[in-house]
Protein backbone atom coordinates (compact mmCIF):
# COMPACT_ATOMS: atom_id res chain seq x y z
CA UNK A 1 35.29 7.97 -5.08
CA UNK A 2 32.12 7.92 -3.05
CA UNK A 3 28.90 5.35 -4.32
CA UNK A 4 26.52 6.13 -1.86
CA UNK A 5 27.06 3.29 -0.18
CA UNK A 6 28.95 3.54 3.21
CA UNK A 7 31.95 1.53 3.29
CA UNK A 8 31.20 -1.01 6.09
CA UNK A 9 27.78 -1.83 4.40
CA UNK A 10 29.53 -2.70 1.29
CA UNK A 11 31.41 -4.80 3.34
CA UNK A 12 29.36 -6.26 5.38
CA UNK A 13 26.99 -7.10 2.31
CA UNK A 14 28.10 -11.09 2.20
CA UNK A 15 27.74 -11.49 5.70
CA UNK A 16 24.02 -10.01 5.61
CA UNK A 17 23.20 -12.09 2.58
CA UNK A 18 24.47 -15.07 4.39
CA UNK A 19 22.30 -14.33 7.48
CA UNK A 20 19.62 -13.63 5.33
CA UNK A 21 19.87 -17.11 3.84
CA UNK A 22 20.46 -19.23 7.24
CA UNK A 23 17.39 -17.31 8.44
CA UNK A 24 15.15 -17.84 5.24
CA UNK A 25 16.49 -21.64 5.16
CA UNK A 26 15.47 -22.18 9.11
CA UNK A 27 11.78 -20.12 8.71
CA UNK A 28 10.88 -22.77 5.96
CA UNK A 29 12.06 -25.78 7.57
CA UNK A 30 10.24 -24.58 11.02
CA UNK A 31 7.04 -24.19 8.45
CA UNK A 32 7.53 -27.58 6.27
CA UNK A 33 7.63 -29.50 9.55
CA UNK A 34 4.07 -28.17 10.06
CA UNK A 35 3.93 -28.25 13.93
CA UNK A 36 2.66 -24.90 14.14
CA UNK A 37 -0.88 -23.31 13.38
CA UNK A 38 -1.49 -21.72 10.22
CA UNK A 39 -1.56 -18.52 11.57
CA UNK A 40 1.65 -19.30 13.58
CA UNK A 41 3.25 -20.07 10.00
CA UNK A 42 1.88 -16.49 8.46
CA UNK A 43 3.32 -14.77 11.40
CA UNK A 44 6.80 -16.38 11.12
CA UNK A 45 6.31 -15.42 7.42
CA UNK A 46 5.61 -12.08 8.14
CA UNK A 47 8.77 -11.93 10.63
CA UNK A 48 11.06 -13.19 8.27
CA UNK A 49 10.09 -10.51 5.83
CA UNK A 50 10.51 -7.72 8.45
CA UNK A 51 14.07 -9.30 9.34
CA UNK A 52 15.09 -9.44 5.87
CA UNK A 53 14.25 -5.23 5.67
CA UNK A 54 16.17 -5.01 8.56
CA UNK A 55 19.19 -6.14 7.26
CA UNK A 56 18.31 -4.93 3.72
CA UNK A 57 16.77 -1.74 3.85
CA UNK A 58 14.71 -0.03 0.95
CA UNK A 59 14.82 -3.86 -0.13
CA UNK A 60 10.72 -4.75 -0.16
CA UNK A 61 10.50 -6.05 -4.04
CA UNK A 62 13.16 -8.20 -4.34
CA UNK A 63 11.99 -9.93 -0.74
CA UNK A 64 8.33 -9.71 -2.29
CA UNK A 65 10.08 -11.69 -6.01
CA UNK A 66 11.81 -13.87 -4.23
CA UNK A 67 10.85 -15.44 -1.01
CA UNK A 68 7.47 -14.67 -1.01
CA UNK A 69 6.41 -16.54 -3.36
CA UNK A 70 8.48 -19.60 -1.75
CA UNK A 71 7.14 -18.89 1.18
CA UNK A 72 3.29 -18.61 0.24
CA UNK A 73 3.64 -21.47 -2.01
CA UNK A 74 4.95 -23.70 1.05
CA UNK A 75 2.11 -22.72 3.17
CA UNK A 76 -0.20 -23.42 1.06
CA UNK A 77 1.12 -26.93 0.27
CA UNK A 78 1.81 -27.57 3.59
CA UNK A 79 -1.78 -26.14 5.22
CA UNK A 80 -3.96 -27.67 2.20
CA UNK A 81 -4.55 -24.13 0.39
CA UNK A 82 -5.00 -25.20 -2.49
């Protein structure tokens, strides 16, 4: 029975997720330490988000629910935002 959904991505789903979290995990460490420029921190922000649609496609809300948020919230703690 076919879902759409070739076989090897269905597969390969935990290891993406997993890679999606190591990566997340390391962009907001890298910006909590605060040794980069604000700008530098809205890039890597910005690169995370275009890594996560690479490895999850069609994806753009759920990024834009959940690590967003987390991630504008810890810039703006972080760079005095608010």
């Amino acid at each position: 029975m076919t879902t759409g959904v070739p076989e090897r991505d269905a597969d390969d789903e935990p290891r993406r997720l997993r890679r999606l979290q190591m990566m997340m995990q390391m962009v907001q460490a890298v910006i909590a330490q605060g040794d980069i420029s604000l700008d530098e921190a809205a890039d890597l922000a910005a690169g995370a988000r275009r890594a996560a649609l690479a490895l999850f496609p069609g994806k753009e809300l759920a990024f834009d629910l959940i690590y967003r948020p987390r991630l504008d919230r810890l810039i703006a703690e972080r760079y005095g935002l608010r």
